[in-house]
Protein backbone atom coordinates (compact mmCIF):
# COMPACT_ATOMS: atom_id res chain seq x y z
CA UNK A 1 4.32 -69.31 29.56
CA UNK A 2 3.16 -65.69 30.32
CA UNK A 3 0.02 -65.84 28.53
CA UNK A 4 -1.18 -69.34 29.47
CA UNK A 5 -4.54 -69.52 30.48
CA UNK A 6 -5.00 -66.25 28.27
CA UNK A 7 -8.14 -66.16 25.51
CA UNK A 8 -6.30 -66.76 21.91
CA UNK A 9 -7.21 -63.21 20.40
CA UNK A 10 -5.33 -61.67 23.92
CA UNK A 11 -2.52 -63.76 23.10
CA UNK A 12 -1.94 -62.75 19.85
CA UNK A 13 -2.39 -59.26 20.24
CA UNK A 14 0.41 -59.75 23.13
CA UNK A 15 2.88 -61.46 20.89
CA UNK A 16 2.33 -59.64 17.94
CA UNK A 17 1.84 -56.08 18.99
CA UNK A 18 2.23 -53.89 15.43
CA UNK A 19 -1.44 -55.62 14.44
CA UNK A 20 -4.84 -54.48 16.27
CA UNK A 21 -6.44 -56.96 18.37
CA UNK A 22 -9.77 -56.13 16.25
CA UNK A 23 -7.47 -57.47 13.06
CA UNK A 24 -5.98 -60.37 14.72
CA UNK A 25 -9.53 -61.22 15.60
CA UNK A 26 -10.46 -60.67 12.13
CA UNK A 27 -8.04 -62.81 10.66
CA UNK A 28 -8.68 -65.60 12.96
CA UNK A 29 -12.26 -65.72 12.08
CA UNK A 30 -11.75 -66.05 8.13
CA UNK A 31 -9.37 -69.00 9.94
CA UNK A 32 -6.28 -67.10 8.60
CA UNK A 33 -4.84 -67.57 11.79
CA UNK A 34 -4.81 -71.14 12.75
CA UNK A 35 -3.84 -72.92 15.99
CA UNK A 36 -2.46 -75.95 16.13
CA UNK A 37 -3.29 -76.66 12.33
CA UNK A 38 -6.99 -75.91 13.02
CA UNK A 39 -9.20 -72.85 12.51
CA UNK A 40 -9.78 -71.54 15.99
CA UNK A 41 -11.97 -68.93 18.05
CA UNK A 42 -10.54 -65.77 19.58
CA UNK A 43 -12.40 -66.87 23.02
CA UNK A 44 -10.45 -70.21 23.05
CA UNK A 45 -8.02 -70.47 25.91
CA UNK A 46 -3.82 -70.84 25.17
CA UNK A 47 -1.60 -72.91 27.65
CA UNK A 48 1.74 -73.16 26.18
CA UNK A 49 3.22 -75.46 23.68
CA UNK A 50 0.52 -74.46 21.05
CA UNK A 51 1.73 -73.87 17.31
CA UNK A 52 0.51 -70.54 15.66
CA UNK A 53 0.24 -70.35 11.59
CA UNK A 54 -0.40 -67.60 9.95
CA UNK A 55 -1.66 -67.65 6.35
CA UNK A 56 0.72 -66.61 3.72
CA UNK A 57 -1.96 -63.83 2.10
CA UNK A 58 -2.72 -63.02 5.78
CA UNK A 59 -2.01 -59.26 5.08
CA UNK A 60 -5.24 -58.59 2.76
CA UNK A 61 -7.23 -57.88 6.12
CA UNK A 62 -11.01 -58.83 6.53
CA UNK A 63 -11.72 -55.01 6.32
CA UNK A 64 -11.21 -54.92 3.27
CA UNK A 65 -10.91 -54.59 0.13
CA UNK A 66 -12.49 -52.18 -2.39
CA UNK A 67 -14.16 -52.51 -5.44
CA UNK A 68 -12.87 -49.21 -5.76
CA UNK A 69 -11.48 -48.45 -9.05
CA UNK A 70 -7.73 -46.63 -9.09
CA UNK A 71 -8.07 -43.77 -10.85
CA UNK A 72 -5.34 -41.27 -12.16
CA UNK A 73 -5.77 -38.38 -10.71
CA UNK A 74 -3.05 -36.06 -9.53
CA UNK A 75 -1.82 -35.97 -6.08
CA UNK A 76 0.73 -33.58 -4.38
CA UNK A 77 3.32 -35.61 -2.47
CA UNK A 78 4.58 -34.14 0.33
CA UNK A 79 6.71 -37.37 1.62
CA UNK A 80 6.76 -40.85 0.40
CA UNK A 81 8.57 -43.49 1.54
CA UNK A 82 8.35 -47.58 2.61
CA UNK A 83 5.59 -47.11 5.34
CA UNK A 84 3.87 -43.48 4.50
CA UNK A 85 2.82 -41.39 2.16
CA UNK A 86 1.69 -37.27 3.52
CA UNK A 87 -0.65 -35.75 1.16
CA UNK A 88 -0.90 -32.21 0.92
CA UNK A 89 -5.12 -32.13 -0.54
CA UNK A 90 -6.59 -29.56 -2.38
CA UNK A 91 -9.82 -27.94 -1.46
CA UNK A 92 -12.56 -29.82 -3.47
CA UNK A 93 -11.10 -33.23 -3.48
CA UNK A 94 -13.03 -35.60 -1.34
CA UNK A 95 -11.24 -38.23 0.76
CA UNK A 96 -13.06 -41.37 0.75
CA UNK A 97 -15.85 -42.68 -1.84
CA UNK A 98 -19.39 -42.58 -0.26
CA UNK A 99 -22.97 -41.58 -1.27
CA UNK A 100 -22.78 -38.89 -4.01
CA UNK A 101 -18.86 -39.43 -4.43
CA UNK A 102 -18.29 -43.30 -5.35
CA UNK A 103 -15.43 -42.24 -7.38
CA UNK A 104 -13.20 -39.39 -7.84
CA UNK A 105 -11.53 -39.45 -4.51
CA UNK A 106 -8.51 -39.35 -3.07
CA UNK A 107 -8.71 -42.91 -2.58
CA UNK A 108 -9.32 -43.89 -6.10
CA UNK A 109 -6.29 -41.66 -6.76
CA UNK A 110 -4.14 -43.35 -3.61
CA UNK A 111 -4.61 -46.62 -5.54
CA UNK A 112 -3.11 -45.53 -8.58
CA UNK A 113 -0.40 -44.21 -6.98
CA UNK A 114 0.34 -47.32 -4.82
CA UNK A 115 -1.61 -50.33 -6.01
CA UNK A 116 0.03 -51.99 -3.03
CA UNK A 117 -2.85 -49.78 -0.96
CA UNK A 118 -5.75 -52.03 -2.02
CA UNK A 119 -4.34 -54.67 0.65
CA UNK A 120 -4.61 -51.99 3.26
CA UNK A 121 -8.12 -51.36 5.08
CA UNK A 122 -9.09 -47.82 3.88
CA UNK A 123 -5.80 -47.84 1.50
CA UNK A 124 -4.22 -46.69 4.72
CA UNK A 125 -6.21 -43.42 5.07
CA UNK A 126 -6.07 -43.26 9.43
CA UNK A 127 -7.79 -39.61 9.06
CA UNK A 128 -9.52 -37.10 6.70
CA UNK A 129 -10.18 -34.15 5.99
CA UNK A 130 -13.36 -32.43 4.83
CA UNK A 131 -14.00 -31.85 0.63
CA UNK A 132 -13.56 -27.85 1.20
CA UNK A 133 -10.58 -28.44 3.54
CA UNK A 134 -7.26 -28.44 2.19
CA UNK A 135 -4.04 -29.46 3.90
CA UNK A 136 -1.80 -32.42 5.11
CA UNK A 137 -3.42 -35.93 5.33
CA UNK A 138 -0.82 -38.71 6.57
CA UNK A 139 -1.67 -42.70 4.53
CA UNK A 140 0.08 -46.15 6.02
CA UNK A 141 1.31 -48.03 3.38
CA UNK A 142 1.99 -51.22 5.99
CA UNK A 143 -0.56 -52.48 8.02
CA UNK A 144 2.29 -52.49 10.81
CA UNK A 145 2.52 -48.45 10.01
CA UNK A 146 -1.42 -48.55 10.12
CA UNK A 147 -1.97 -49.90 13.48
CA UNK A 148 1.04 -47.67 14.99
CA UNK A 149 -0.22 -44.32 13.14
CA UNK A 150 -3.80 -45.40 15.01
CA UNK A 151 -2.34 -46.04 18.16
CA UNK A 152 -0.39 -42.45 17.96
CA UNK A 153 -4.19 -40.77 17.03
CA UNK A 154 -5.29 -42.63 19.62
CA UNK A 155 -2.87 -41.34 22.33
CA UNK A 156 -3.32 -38.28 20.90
CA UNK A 157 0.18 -37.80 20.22
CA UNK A 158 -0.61 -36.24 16.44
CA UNK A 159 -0.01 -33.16 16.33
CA UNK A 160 -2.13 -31.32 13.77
CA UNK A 161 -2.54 -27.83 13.18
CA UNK A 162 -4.53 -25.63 11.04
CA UNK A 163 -5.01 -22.08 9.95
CA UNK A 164 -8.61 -20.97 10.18
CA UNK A 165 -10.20 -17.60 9.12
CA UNK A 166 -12.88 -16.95 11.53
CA UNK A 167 -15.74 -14.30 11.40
CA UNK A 168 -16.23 -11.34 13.74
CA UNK A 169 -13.55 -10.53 16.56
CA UNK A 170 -12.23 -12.89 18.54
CA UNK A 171 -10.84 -11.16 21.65
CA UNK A 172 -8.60 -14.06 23.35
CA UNK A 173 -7.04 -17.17 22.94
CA UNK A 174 -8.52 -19.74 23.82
CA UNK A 175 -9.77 -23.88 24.00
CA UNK A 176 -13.29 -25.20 23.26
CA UNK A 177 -14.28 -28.14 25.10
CA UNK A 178 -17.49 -29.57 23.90
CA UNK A 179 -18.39 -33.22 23.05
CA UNK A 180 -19.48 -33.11 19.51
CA UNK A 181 -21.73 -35.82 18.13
CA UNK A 182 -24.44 -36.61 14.98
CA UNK A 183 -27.27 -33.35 14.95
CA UNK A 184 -30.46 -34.64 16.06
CA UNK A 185 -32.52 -33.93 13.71
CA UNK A 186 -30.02 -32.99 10.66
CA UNK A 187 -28.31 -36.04 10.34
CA UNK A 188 -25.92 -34.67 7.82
CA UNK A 189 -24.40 -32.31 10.04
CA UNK A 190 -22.49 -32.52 13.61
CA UNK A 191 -23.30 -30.79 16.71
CA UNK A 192 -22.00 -30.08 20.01
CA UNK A 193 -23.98 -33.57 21.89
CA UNK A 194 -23.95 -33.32 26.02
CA UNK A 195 -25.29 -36.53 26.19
CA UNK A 196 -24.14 -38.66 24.15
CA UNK A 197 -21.14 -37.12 22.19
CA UNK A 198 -17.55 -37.96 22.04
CA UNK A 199 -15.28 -36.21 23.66
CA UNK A 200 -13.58 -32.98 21.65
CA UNK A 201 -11.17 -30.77 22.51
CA UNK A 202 -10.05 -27.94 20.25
CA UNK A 203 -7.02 -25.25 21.02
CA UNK A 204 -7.09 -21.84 19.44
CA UNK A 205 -4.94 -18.98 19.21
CA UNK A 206 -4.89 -15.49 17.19
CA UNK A 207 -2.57 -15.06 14.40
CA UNK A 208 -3.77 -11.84 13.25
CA UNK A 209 -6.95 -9.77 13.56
CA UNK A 210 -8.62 -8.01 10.31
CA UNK A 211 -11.53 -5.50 9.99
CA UNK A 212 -14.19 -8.32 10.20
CA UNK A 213 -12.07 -11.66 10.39
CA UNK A 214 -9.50 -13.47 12.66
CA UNK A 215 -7.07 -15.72 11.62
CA UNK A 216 -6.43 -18.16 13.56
CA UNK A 217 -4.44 -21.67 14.85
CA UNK A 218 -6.29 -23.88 15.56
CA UNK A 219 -4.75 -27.57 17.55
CA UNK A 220 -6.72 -30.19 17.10
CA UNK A 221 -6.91 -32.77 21.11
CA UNK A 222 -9.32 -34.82 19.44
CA UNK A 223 -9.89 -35.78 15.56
CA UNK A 224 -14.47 -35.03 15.68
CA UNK A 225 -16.07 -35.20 12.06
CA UNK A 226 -16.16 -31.43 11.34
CA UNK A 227 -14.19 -30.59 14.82
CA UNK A 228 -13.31 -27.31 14.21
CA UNK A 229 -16.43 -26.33 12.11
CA UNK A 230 -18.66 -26.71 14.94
CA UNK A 231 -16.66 -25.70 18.17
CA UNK A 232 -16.46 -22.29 16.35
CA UNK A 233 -19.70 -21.75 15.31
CA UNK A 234 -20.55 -22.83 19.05
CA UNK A 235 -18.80 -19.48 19.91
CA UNK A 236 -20.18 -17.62 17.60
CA UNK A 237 -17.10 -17.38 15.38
CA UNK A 238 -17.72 -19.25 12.35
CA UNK A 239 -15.35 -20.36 9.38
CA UNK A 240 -15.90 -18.03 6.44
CA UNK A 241 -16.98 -19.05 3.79
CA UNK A 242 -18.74 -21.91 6.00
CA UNK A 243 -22.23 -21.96 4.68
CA UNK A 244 -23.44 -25.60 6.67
CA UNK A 245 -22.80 -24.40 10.13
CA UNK A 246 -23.44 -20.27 9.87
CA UNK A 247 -25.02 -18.47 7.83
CA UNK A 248 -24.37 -14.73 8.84
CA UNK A 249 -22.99 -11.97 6.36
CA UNK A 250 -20.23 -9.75 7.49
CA UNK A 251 -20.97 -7.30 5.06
CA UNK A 252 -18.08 -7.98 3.26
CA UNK A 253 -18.66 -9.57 0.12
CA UNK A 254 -14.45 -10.99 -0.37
CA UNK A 255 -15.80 -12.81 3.15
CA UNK A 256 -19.47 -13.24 2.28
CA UNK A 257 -18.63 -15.06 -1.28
CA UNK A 258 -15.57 -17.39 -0.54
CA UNK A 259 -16.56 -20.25 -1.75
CA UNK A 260 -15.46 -23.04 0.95
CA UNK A 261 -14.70 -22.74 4.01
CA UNK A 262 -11.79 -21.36 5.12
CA UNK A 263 -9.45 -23.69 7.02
CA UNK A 264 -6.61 -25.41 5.86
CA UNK A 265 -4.55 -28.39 7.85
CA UNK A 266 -0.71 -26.59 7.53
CA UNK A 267 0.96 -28.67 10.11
CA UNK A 268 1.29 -32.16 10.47
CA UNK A 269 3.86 -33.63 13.39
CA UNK A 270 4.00 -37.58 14.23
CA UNK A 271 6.51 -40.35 14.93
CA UNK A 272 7.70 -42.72 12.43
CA UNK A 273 6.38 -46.07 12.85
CA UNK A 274 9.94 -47.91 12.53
CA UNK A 275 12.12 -45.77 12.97
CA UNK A 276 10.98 -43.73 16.09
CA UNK A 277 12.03 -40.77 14.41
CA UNK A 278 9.77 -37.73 15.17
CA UNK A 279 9.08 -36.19 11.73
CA UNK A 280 7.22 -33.22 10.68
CA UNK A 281 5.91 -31.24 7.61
CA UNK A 282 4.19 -28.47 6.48
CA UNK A 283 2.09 -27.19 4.04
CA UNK A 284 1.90 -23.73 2.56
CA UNK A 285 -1.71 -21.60 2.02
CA UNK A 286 -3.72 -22.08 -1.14
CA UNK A 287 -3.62 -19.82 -4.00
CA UNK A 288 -7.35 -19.19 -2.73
CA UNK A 289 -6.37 -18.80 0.86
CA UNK A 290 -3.67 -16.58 0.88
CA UNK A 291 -4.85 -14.26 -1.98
CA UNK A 292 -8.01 -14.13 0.54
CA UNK A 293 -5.91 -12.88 3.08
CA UNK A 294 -3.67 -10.72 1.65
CA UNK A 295 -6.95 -8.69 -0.07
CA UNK A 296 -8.03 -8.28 3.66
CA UNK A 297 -4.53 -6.94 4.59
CA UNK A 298 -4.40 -4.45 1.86
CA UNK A 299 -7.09 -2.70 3.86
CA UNK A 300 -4.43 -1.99 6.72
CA UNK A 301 -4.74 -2.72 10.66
CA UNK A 302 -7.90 -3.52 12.19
């Protein structure tokens, strides 16, 4: 046997590759995994010939469930099918409950859509955007899509990109490469963390220039809390409308008073997780967005 000698949890993650080794580890410790007949722990050694049950409700994780109510609220579908859903979210609509949102979300309104969700970890939400970012959120509906969507962020295969409207004039293209990590001493906010940070990696590019403003595309390496927020402010070129991580005034109040920040995910690109189809959507500007823009190209070149 390949795996004898092998610790259980190793095993099973070998033989049953679409789940995480952190679930299969899971599962064996609320002995929904059993070995032989008998509850058994992930450290315990496998030598070939040993019989492997798995639970019949083994697929409502250990992660698990909420208490989270399904709410109807209203959510644009983008693509829906046996394994994902893509969510195109509004500005203003927060992804996951937490303190000062325990309802409302996007969540509460996944689990109305799909009650099958609330046997998911998360209801299959793999990333998020921010409650003033709008744009295209991918949601597993299997925990086999779950693991392979994580395993795809993980390898950084994703590819996610978003229109940003910077302040001030941004000369060049460019990439900011900054570890970005919890603010020392505001713990609500992120920060660009030398020691101690995770690794972060955004790509930028200029779509158009304006008067006071750049628009730009932003690619996203690595998937930081507030990624993009804070590598731009870190080169002094920060979201407008972006009132946590700059505070300057261009002088231009259609800049000065937009009321969120200004960055919207338009481009979402991944492979299917059974299918190994490479599939791709996009999403067009908000109403707020775009009539933003197009005020600042009334005005003519730069």
């Amino acid at each position: 046997m390949e795996c004898a000698g092998w610790r259980l949890d190793a095993t099973l993650a070998k033989l049953f590759p679409e789940y995480s080794r952190s679930r299969l580890q899971a599962w064996l410790k609320l002995g929904l995994i059993q070995l032989d007949g008998s509850a058994a722990e992930s450290k315990r050694k496998v030598y070939g010939g040993e019989r492997i049950d798995f639970a019949a409700d083994v697929a409502v994780s250990s992660e698990p469930s909420f208490v989270n109510a399904a709410e109807d609220i209203a959510l644009n579908v983008v693509f829906e099918d046996e394994q994902l859903i893509v969510i195109d979210k509004p500005a203003g609509l927060v992804v996951h409950p937490g303190n000062g949102n325990p309802t409302g979300t996007m969540l509460n309104a996944l689990l109305h859509h799909a009650p099958e969700l609330a046997a998911i970890p998360r209801a299959g939400i793999v990333h998020r955007l921010d409650k003033d970012t709008s744009g295209l959120l991918v949601v597993a509906r299997t925990l086999i899509a779950q693991t392979d969507l994580v395993r795809q962020m993980q390898a950084r295969s994703v590819r996610r990109l978003y229109l940003a409207l910077a302040l001030g004039a941004v000369t060049r293209d460019g990439t900011v490469d900054a570890p970005v990590g919890r603010h020392a001493v505001q713990r609500t906010k992120m920060a660009i963390v030398r020691a101690g940070g995770k690794e972060a990696r955004t790509h930028y590019r200029i779509l158009e220039r304006f008067a006071k403003a750049t628009l730009l595309e932003c690619r996203l390496e690595t998937g930081r809390t507030h990624q993009i927020r804070v590598h731009l402010a870190s080169i002094k070129h920060t979201l407008v409308g972006d009132t946590v991580y700059g505070r300057n005034k261009s002088g231009d109040l259609r800049l000065d008073n937009f009321p969120r920040q200004a960055l919207h995910a338009w481009q979402l690109a991944l492979m299917h997780p059974t299918h190994d189809t490479e599939m791709e959507w996009e999403a067009p500007l908000p109403a707020d967005f775009s009539e933003l823009l197009d005020a600042l190209r009334a005005d003519g070149p730069e």
